[in-house]
PDB file of N, CA and C in Angstrom:
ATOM      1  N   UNK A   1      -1.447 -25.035 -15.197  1.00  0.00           N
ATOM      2  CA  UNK A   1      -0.164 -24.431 -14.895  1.00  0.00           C
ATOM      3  C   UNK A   1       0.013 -23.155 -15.722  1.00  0.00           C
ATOM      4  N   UNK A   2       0.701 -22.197 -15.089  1.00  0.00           N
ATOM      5  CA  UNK A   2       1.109 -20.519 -15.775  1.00  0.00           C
ATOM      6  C   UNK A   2       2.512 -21.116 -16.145  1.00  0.00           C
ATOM      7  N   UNK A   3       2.827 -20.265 -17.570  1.00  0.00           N
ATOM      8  CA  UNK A   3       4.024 -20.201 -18.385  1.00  0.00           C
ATOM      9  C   UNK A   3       5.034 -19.855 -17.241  1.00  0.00           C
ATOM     10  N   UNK A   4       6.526 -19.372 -17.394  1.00  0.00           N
ATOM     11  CA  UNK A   4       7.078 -18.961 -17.194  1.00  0.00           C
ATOM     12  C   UNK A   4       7.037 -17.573 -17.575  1.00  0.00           C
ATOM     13  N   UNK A   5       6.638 -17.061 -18.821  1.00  0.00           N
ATOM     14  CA  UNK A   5       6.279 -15.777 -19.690  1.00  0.00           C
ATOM     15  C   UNK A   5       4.801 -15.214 -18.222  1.00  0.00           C
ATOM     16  N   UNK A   6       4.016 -15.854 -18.359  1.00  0.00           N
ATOM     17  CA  UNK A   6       2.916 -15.522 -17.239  1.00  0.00           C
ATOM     18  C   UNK A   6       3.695 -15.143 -16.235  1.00  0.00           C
ATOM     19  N   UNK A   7       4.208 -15.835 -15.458  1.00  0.00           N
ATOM     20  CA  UNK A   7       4.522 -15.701 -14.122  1.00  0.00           C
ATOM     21  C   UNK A   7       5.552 -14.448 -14.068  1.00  0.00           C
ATOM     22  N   UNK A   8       6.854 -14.262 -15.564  1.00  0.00           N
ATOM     23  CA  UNK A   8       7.409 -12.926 -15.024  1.00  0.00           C
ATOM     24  C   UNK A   8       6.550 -11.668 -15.355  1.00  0.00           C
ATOM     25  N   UNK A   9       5.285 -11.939 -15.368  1.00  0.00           N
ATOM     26  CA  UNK A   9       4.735 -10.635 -15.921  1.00  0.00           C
ATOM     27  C   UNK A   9       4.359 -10.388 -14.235  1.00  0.00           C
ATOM     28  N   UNK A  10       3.882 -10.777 -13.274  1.00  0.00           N
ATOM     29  CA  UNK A  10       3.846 -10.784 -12.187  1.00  0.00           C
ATOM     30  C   UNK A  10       4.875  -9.978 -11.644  1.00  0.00           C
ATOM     31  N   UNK A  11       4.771  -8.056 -10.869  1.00  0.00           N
ATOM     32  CA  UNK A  11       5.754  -7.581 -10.565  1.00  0.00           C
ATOM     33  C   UNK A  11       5.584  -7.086  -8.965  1.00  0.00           C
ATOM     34  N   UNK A  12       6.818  -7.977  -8.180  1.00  0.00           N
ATOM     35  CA  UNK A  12       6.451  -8.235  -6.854  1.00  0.00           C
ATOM     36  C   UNK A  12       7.417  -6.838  -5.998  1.00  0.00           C
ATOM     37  N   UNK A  13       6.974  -5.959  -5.165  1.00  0.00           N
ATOM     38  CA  UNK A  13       7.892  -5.403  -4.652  1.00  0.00           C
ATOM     39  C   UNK A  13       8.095  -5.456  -2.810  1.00  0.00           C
ATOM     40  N   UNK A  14       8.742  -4.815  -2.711  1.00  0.00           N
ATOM     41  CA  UNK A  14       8.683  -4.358  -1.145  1.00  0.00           C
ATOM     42  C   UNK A  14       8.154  -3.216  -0.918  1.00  0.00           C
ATOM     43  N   UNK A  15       7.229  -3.208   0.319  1.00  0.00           N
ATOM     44  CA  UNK A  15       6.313  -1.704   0.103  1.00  0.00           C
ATOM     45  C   UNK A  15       6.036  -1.938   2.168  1.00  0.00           C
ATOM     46  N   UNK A  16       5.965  -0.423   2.376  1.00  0.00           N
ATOM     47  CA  UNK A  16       6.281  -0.433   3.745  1.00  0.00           C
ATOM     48  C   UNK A  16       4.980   0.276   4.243  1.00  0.00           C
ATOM     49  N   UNK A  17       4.015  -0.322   5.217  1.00  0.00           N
ATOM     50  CA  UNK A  17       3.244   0.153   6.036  1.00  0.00           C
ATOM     51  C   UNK A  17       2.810   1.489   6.586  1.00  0.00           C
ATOM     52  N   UNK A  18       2.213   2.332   6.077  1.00  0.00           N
ATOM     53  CA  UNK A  18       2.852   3.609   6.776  1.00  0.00           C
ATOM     54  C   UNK A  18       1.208   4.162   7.065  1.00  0.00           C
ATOM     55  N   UNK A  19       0.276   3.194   6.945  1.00  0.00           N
ATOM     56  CA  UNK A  19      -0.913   3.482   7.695  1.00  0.00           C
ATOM     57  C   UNK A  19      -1.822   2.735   7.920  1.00  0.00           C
ATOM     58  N   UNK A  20      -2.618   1.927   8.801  1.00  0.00           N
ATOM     59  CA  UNK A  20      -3.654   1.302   8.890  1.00  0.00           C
ATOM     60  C   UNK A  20      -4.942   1.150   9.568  1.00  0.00           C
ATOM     61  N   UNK A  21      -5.749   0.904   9.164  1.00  0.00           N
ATOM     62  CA  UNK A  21      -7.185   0.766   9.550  1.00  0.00           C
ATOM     63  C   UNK A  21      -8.095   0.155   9.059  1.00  0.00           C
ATOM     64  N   UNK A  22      -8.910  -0.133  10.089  1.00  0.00           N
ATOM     65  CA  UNK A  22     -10.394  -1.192   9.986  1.00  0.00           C
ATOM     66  C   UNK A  22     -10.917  -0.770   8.907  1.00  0.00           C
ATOM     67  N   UNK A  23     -11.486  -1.273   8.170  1.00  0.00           N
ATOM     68  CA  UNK A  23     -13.144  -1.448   7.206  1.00  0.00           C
ATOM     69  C   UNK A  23     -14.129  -1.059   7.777  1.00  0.00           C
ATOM     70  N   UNK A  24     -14.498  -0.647   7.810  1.00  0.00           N
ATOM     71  CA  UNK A  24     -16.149  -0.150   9.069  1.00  0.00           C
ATOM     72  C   UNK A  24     -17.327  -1.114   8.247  1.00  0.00           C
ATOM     73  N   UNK A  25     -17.715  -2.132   8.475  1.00  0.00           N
ATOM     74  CA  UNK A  25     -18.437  -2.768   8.467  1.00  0.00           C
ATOM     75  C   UNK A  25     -18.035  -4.223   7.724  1.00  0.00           C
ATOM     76  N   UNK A  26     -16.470  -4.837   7.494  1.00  0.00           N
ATOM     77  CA  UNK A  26     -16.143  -5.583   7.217  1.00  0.00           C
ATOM     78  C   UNK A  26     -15.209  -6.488   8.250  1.00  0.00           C
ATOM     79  N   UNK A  27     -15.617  -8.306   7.956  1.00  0.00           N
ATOM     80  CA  UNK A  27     -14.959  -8.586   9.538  1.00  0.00           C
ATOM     81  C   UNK A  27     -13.333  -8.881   9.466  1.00  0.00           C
ATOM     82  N   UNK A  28     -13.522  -9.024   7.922  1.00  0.00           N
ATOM     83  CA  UNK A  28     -11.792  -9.286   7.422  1.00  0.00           C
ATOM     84  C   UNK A  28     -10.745  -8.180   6.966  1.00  0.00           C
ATOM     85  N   UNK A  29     -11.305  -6.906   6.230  1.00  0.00           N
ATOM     86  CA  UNK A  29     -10.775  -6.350   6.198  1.00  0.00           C
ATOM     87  C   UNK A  29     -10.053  -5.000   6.695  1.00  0.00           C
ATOM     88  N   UNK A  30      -8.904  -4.737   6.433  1.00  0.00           N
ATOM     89  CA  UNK A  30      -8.185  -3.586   7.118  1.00  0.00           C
ATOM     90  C   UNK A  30      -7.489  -2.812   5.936  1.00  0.00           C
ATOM     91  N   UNK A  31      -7.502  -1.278   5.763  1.00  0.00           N
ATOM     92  CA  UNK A  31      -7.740  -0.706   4.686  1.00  0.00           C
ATOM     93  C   UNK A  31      -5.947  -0.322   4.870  1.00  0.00           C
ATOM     94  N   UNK A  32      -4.860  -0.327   4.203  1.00  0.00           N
ATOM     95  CA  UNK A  32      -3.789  -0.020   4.069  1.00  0.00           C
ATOM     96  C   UNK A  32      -2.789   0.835   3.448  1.00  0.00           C
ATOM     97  N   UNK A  33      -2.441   2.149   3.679  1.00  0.00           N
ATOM     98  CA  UNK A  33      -1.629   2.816   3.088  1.00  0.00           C
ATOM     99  C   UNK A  33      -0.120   2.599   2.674  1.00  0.00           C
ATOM    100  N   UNK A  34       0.458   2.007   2.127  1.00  0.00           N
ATOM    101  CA  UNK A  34       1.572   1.480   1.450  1.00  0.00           C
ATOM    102  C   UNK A  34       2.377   2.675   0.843  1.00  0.00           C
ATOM    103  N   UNK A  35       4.222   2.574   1.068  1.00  0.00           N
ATOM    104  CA  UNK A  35       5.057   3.374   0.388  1.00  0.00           C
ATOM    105  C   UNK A  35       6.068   2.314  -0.164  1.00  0.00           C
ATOM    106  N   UNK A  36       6.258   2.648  -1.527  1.00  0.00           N
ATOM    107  CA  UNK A  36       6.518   1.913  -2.008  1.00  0.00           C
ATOM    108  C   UNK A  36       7.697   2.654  -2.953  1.00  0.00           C
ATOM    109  N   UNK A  37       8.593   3.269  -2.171  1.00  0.00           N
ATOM    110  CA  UNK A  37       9.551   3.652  -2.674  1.00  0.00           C
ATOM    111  C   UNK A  37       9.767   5.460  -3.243  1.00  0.00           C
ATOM    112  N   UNK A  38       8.747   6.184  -2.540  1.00  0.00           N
ATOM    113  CA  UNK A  38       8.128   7.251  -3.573  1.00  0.00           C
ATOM    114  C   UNK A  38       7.017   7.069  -4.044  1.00  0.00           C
ATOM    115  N   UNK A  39       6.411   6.154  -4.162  1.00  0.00           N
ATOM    116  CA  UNK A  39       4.954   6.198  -4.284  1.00  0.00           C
ATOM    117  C   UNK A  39       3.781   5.611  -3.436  1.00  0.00           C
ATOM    118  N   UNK A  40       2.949   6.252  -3.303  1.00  0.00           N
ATOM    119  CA  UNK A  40       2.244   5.783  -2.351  1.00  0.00           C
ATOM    120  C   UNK A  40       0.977   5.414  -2.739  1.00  0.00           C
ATOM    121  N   UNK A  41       0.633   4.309  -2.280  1.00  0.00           N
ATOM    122  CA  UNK A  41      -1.171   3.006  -2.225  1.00  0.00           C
ATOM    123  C   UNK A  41      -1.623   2.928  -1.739  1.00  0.00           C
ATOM    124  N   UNK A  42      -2.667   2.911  -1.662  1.00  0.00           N
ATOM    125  CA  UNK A  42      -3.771   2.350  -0.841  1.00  0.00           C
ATOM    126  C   UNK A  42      -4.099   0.730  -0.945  1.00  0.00           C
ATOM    127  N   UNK A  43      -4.310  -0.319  -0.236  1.00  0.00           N
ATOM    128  CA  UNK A  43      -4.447  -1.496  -0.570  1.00  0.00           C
ATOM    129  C   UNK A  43      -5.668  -2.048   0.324  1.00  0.00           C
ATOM    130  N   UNK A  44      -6.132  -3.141   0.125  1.00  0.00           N
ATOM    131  CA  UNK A  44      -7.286  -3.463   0.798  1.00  0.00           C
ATOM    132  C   UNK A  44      -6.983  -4.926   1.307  1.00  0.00           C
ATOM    133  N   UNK A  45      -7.047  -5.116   2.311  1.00  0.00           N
ATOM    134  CA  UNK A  45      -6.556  -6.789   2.598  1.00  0.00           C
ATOM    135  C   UNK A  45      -6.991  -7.158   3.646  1.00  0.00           C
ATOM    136  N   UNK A  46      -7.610  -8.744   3.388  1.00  0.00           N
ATOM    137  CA  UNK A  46      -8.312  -9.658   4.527  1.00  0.00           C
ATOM    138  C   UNK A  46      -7.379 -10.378   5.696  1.00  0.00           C
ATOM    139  N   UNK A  47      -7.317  -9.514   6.083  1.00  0.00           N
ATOM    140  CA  UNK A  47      -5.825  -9.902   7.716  1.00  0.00           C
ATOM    141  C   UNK A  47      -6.734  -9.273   8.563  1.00  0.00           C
ATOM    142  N   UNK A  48      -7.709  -8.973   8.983  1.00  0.00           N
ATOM    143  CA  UNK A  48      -8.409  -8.214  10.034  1.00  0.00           C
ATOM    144  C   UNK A  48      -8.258  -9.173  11.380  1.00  0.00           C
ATOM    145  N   UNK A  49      -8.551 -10.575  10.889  1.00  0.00           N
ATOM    146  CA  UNK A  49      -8.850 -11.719  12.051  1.00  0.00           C
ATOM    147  C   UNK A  49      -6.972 -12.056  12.671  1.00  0.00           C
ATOM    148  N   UNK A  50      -5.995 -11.665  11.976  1.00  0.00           N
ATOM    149  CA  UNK A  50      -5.142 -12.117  12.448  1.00  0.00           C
ATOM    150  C   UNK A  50      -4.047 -10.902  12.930  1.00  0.00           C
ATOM    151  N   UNK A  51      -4.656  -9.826  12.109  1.00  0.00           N
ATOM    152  CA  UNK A  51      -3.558  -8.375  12.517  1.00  0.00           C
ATOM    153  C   UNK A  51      -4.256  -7.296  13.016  1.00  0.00           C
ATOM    154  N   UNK A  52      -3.740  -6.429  14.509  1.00  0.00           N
ATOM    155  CA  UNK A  52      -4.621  -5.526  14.547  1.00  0.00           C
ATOM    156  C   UNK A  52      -3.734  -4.508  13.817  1.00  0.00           C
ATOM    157  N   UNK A  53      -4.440  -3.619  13.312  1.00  0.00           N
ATOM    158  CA  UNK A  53      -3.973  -2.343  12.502  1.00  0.00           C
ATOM    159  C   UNK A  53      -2.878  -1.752  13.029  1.00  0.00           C
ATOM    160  N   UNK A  54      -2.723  -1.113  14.192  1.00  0.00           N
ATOM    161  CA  UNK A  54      -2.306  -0.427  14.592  1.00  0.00           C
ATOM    162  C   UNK A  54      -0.477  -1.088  15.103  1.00  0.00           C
ATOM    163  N   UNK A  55      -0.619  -2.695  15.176  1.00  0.00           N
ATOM    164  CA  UNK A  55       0.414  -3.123  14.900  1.00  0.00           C
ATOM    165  C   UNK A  55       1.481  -3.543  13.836  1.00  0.00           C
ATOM    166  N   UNK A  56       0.464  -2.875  12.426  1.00  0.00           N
ATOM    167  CA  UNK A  56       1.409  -3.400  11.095  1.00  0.00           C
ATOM    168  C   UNK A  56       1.838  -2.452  10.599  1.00  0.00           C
ATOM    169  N   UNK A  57       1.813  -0.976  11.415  1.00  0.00           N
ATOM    170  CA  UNK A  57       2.615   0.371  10.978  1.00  0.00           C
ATOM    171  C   UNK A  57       3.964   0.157  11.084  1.00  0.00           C
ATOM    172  N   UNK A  58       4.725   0.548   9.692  1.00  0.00           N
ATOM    173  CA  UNK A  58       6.131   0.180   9.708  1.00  0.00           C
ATOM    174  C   UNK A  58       6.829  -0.821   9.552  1.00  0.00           C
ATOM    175  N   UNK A  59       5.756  -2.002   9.713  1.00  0.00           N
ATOM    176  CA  UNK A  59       6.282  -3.307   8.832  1.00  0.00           C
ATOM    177  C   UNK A  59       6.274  -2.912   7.287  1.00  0.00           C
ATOM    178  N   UNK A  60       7.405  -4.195   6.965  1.00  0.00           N
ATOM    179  CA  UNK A  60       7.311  -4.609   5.252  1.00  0.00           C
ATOM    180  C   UNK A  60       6.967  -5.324   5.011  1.00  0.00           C
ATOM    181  N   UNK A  61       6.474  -5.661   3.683  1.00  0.00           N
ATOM    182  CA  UNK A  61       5.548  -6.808   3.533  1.00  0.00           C
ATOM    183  C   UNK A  61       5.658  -6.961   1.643  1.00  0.00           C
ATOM    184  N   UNK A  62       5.123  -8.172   1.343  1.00  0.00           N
ATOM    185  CA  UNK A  62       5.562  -8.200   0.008  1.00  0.00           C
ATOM    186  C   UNK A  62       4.376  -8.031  -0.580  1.00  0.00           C
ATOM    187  N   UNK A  63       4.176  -7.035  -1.923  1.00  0.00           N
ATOM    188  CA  UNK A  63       3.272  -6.650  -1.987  1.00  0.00           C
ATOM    189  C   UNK A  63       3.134  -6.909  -4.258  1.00  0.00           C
ATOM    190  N   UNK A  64       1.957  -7.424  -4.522  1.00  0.00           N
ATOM    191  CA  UNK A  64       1.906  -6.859  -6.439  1.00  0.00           C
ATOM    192  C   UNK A  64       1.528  -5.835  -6.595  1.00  0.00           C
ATOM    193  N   UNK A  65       2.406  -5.058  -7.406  1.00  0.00           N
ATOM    194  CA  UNK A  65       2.023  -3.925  -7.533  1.00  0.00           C
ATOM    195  C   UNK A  65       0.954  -3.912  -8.886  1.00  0.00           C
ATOM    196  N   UNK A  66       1.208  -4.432  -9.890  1.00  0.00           N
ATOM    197  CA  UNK A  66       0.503  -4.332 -11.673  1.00  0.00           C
ATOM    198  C   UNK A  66      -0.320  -5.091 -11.603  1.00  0.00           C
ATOM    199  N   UNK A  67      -1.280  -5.561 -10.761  1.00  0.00           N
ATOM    200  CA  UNK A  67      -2.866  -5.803 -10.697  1.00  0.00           C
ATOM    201  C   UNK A  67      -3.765  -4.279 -10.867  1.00  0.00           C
ATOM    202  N   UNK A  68      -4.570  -4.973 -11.875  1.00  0.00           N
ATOM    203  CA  UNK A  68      -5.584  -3.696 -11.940  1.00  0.00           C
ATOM    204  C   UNK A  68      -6.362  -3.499 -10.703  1.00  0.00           C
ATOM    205  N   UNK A  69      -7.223  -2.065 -10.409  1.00  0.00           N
ATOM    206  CA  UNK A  69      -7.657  -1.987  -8.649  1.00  0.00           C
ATOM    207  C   UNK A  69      -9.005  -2.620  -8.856  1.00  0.00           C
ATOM    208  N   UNK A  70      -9.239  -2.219  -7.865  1.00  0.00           N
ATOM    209  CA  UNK A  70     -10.522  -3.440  -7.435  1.00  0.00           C
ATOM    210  C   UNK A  70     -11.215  -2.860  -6.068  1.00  0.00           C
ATOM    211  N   UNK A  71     -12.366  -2.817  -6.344  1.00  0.00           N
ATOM    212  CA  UNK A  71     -13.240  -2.246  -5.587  1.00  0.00           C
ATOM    213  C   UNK A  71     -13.267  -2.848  -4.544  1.00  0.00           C
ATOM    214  N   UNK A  72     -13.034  -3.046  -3.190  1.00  0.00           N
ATOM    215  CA  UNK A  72     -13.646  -4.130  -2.118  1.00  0.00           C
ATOM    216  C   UNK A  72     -14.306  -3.556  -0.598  1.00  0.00           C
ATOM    217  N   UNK A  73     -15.762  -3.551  -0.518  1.00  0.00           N
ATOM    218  CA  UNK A  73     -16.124  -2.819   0.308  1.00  0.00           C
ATOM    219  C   UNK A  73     -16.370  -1.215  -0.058  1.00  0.00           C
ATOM    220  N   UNK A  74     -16.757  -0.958  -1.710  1.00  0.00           N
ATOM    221  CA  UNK A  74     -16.640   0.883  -1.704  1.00  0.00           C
ATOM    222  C   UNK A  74     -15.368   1.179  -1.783  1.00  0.00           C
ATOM    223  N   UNK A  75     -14.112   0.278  -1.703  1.00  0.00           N
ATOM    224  CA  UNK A  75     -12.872   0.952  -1.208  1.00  0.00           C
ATOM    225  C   UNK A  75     -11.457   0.517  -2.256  1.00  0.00           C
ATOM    226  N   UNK A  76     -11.033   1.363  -3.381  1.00  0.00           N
ATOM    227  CA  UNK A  76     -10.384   0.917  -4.063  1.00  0.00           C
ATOM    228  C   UNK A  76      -8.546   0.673  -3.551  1.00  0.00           C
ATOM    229  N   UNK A  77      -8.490  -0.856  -3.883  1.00  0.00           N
ATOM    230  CA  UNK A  77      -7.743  -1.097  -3.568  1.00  0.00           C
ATOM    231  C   UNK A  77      -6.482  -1.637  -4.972  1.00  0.00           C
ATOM    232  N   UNK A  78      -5.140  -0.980  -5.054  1.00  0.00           N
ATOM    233  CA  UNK A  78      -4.154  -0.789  -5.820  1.00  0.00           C
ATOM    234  C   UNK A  78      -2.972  -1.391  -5.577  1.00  0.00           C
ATOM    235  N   UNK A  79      -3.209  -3.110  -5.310  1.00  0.00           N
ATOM    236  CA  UNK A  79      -2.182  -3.830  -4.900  1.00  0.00           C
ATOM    237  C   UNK A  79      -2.472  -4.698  -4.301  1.00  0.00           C
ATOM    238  N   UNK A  80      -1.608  -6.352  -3.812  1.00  0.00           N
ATOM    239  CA  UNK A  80      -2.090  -7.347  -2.802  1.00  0.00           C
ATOM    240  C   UNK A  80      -0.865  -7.683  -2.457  1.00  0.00           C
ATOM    241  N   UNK A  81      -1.436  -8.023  -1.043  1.00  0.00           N
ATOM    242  CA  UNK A  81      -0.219  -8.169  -0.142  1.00  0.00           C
ATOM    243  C   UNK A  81      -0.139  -9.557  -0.467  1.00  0.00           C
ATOM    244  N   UNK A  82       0.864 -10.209  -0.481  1.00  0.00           N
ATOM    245  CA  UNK A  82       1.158 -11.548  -0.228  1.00  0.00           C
ATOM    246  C   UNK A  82       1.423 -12.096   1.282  1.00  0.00           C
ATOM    247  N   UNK A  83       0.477 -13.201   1.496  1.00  0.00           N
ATOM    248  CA  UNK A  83       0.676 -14.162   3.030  1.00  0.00           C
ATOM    249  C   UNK A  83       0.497 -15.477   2.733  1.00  0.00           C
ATOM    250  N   UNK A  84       1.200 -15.988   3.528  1.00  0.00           N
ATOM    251  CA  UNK A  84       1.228 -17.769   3.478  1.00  0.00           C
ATOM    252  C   UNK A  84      -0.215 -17.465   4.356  1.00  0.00           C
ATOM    253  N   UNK A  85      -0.807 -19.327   4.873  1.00  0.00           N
ATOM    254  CA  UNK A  85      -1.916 -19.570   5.506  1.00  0.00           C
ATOM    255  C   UNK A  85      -1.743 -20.770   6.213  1.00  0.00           C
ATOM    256  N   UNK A  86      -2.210 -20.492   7.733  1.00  0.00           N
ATOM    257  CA  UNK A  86      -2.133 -21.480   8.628  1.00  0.00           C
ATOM    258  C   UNK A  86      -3.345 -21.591   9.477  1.00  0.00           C
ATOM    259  N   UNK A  87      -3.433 -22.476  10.613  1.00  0.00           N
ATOM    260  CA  UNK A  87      -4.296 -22.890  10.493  1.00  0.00           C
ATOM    261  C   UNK A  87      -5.380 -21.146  11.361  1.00  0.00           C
ATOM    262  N   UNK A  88      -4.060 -20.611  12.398  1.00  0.00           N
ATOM    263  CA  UNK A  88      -4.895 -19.130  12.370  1.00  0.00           C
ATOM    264  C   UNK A  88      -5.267 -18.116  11.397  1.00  0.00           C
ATOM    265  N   UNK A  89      -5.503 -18.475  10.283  1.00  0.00           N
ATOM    266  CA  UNK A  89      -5.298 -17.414   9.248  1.00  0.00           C
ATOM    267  C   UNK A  89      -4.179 -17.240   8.587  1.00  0.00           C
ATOM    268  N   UNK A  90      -4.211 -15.482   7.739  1.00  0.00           N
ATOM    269  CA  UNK A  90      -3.218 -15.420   6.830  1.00  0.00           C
ATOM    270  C   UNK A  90      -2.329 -14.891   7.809  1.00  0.00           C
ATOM    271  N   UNK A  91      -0.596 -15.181   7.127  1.00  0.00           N
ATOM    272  CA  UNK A  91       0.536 -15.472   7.777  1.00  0.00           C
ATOM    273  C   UNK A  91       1.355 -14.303   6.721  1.00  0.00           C
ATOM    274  N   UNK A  92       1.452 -12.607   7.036  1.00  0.00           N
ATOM    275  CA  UNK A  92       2.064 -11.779   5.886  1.00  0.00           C
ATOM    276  C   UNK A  92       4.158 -12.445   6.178  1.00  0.00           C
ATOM    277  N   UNK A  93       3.987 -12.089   4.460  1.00  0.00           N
ATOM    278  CA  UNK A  93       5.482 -12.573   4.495  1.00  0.00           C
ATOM    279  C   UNK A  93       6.610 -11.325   4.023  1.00  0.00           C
ATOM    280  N   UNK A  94       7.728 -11.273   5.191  1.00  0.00           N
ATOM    281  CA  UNK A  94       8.036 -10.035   5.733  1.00  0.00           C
ATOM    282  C   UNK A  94      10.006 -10.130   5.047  1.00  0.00           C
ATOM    283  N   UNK A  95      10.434  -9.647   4.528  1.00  0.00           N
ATOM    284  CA  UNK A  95      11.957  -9.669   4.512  1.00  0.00           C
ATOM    285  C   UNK A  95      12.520  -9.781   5.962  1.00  0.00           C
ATOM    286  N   UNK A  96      13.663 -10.880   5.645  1.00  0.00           N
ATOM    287  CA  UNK A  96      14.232 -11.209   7.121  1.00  0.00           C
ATOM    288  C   UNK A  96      15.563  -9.599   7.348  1.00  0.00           C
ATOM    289  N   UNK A  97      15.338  -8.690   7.078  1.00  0.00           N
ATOM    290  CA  UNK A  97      16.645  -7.624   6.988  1.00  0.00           C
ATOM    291  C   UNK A  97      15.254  -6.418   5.931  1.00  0.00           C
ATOM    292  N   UNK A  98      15.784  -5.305   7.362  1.00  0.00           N
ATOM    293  CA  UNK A  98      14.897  -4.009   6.545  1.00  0.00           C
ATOM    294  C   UNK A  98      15.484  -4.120   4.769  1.00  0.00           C
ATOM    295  N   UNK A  99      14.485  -3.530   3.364  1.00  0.00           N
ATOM    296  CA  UNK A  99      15.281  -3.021   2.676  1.00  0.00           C
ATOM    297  C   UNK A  99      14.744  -1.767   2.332  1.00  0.00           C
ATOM    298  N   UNK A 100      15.039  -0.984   1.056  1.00  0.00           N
ATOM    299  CA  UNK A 100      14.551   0.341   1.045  1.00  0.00           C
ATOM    300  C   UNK A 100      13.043   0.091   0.367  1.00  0.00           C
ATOM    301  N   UNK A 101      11.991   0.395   0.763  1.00  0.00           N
ATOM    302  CA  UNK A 101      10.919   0.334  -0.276  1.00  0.00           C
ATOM    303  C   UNK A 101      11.039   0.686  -1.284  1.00  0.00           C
ATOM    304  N   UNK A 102      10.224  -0.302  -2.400  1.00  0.00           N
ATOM    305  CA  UNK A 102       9.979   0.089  -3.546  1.00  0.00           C
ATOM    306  C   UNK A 102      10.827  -0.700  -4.471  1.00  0.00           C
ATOM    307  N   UNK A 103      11.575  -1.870  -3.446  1.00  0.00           N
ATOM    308  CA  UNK A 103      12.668  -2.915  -3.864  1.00  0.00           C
ATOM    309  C   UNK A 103      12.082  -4.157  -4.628  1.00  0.00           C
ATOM    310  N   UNK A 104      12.876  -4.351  -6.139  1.00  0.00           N
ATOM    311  CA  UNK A 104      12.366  -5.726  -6.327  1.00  0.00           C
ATOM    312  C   UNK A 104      12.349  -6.786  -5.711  1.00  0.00           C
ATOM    313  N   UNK A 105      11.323  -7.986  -6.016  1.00  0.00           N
ATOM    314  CA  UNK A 105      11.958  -9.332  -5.694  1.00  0.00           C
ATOM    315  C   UNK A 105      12.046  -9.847  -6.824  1.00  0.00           C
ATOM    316  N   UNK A 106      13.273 -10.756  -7.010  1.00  0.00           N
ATOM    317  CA  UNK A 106      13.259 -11.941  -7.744  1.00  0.00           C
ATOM    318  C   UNK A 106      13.063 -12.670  -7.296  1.00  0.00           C
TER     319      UNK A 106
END
């Protein structure tokens, strides 16, 4: 089990879709441009089998921002999206009401 001290070091925001595309030679991943209030990411995430790209422009999605990046595929990625999992794959988890990017969660 993580502390409570662990877990608020964990800093979760809202960050909004504002570009996507395939991996060229990966079957899971889709390479993601994220705004996150004024700033903008690149992220790397295994939703390929359950999202096509071109439909997650302009969604929100909950995203960590204070993970160090991480190479995946050649392709540095500066953040992870958070998704539940069912039995089709990952399931991204979306605010039920637009908010402004770059919004905390508690």
């Amino acid at each position: 089990m993580i502390t409570y001290d662990d877990f608020i070091k964990v800093e979760l925001k809202i960050a909004k879709i504002v570009e996507a595309e395939e991996v060229v030679g990966a079957e899971k991943l889709l390479k993601l441009k994220i705004d996150l209030g004024g700033e903008k990411r690149q992220i790397v995430a295994g939703i390929k089998k359950a999202y096509q790209a071109k439909d997650l422009i302009g969604k929100e999605i909950v995203v960590v921002v204070n993970l160090e990046p991480r190479m995946m595929m050649g392709i540095e990625s500066n953040g992870m999206l958070l998704a539940a999992s069912d039995d089709n794959g990952p399931v991204l988890l979306i605010p039920d009401k637009e908010v402004p990017p770059g919004s905390g969660i508690k």
